[in-house]
N, C-alpha and C. Protein backbone atom coordinates (compact mmCIF):
# COMPACT_ATOMS: atom_id res chain seq x y z
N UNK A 1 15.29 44.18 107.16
CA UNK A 1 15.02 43.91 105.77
C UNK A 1 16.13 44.49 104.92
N UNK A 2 16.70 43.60 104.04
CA UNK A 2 17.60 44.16 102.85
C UNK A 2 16.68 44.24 101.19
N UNK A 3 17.36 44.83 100.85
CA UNK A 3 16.56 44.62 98.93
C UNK A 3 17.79 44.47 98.43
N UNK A 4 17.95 43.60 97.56
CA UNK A 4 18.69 43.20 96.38
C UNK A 4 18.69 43.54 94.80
N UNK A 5 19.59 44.01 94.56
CA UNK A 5 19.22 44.54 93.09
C UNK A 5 20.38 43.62 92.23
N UNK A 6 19.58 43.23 91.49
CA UNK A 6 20.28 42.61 89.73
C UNK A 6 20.16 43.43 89.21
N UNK A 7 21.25 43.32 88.21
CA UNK A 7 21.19 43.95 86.82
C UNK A 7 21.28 42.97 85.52
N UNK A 8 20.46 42.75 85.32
CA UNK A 8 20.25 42.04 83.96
C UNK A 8 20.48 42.40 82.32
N UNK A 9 20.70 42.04 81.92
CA UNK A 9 20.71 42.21 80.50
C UNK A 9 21.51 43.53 80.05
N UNK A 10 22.65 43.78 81.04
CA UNK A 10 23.32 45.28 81.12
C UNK A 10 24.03 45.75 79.12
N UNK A 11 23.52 46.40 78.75
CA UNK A 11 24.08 46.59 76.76
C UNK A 11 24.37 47.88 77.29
N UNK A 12 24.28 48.42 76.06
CA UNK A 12 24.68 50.03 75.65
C UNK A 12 23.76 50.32 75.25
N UNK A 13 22.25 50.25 74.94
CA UNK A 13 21.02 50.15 74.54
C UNK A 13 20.32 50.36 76.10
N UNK A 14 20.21 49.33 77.14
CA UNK A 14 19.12 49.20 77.90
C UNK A 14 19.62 48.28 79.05
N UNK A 15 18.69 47.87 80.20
CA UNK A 15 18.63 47.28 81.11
C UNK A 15 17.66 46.76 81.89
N UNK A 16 17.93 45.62 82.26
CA UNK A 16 17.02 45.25 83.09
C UNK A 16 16.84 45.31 84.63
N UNK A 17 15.74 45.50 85.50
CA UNK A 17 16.65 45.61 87.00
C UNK A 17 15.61 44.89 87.38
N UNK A 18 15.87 44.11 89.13
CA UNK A 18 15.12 43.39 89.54
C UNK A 18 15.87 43.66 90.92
N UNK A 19 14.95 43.97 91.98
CA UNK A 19 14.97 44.32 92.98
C UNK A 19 14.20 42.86 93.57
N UNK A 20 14.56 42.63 94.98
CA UNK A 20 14.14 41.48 95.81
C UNK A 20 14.12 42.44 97.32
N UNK A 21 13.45 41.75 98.33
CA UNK A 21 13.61 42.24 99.46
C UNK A 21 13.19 40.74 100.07
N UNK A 22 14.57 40.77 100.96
CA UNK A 22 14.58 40.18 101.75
C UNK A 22 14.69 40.09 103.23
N UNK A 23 14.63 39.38 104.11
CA UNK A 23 14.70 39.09 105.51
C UNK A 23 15.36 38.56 106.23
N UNK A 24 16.18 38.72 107.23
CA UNK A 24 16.97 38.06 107.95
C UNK A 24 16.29 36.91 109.61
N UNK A 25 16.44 35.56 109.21
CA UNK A 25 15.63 35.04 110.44
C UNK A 25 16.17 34.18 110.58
N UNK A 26 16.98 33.92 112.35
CA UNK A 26 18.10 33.04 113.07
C UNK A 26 18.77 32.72 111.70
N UNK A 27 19.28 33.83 111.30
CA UNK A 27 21.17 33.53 110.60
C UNK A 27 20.88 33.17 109.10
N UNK A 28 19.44 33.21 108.64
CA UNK A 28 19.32 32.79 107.08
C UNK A 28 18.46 34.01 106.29
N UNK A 29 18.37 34.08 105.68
CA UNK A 29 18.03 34.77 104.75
C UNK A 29 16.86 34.78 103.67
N UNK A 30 15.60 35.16 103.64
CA UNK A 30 14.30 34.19 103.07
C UNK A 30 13.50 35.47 102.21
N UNK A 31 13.58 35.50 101.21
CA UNK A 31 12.67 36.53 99.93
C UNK A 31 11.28 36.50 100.86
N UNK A 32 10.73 37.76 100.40
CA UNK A 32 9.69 38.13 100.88
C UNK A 32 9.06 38.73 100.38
N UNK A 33 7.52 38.49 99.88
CA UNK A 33 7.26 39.19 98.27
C UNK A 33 7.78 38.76 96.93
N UNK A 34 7.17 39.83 96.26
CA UNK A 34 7.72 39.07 94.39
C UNK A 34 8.66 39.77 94.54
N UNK A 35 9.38 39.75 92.96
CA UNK A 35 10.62 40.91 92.74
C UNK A 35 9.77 42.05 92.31
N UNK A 36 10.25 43.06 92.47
CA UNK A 36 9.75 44.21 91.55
C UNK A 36 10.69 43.95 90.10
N UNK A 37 10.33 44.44 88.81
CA UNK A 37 11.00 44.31 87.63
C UNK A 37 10.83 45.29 87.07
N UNK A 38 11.74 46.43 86.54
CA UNK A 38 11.67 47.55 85.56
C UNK A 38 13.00 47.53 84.37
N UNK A 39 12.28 47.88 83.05
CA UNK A 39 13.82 47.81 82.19
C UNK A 39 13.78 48.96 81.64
N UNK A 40 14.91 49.76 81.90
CA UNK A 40 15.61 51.24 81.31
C UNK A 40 16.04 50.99 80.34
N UNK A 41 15.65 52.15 79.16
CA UNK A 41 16.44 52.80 77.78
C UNK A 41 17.59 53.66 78.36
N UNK A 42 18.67 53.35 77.50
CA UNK A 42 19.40 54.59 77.40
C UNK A 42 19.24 55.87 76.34
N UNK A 43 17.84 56.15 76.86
CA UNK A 43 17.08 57.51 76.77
C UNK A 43 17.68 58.37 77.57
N UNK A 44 16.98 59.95 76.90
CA UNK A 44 17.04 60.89 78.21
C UNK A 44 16.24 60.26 79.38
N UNK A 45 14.99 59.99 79.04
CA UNK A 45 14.09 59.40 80.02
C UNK A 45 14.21 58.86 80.71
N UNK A 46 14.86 57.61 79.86
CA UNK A 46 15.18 56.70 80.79
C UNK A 46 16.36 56.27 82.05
N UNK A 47 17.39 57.72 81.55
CA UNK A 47 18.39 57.78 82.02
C UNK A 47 17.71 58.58 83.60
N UNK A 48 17.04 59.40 83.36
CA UNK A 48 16.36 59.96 84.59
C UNK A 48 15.83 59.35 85.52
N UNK A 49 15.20 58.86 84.90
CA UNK A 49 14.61 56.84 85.32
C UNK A 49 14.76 56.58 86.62
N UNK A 50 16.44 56.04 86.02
CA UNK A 50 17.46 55.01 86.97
C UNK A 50 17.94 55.99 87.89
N UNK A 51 18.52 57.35 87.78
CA UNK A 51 18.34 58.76 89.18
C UNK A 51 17.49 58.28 89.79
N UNK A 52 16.24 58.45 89.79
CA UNK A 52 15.35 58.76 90.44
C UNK A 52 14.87 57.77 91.02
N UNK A 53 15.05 55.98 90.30
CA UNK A 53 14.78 55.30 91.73
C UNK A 53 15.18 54.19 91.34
N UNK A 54 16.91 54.30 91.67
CA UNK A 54 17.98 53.36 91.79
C UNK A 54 18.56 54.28 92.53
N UNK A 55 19.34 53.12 93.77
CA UNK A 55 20.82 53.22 94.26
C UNK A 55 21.37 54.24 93.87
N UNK A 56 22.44 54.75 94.19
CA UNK A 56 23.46 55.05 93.89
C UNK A 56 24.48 54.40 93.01
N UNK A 57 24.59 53.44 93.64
CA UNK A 57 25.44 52.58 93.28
C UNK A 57 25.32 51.42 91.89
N UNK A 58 24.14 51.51 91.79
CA UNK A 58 23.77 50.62 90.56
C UNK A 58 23.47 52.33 89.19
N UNK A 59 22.89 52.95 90.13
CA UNK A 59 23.11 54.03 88.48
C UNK A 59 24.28 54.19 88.16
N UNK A 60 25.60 54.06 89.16
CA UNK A 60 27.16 54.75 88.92
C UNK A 60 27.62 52.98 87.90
N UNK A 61 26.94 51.95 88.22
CA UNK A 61 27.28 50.95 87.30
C UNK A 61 26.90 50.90 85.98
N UNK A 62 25.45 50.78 85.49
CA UNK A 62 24.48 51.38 84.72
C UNK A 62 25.39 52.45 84.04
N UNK A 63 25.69 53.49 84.21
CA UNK A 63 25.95 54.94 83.37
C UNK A 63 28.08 54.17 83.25
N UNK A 64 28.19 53.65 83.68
CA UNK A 64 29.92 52.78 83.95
C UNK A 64 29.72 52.36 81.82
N UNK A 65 28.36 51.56 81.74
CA UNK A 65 28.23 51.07 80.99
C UNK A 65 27.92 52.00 79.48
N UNK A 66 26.54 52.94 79.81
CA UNK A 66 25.77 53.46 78.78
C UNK A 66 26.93 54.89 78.43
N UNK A 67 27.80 54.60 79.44
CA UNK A 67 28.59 56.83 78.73
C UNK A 67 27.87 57.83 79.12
N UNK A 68 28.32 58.63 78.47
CA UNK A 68 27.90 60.13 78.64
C UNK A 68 26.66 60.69 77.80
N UNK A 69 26.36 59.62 76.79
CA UNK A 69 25.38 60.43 75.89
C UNK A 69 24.42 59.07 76.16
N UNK A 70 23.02 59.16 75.27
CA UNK A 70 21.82 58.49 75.10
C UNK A 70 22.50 57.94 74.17
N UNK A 71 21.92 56.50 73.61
CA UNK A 71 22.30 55.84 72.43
C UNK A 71 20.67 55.87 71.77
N UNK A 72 19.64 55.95 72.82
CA UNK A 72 17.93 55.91 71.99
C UNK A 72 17.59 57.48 71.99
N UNK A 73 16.74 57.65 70.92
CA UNK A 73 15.95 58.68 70.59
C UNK A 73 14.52 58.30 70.81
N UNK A 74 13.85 58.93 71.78
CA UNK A 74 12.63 59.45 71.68
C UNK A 74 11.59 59.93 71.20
N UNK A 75 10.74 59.32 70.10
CA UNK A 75 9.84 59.62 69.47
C UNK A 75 8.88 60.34 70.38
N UNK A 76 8.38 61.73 69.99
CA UNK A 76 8.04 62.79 70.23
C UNK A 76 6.14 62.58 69.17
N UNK A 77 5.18 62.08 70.28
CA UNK A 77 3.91 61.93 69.48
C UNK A 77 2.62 62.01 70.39
């Protein structure tokens, strides 16, 4: 089994991600299940978010994009 990750709607604001998992059977390749779908702020929060359960490799793209700081604030209620 592989999973596939998109990145959708990549801003300086937010993101979208969509994970797939797929299957390999005699040489093709066939989705299995729905996608999972989650969309990150570039919050603190949300920046923790995408750590904690993204890749490597898609947070080092993701943060490529959002910088070093948050662009959203967190209403505190």
């Amino acid at each position: 089994m592989t999973e596939k990750y998109t990145l959708d709607m990549l801003t300086q604001d937010s993101v979208s991600v969509k994970k797939q998992t797929h299957i390999d059977y005699m040489g093709q390749q066939y989705q299995i299940g729905e996608p999972w779908r989650r969309a990150y702020t570039n919050s603190e929060k949300g920046r923790q978010q995408i750590v904690d359960e993204l890749p490597q490799a898609q947070v080092n793209a993701i943060m490529a994009v959002w910088g070093d700081t948050p662009t959203i604030i967190e209403s505190i209620e």
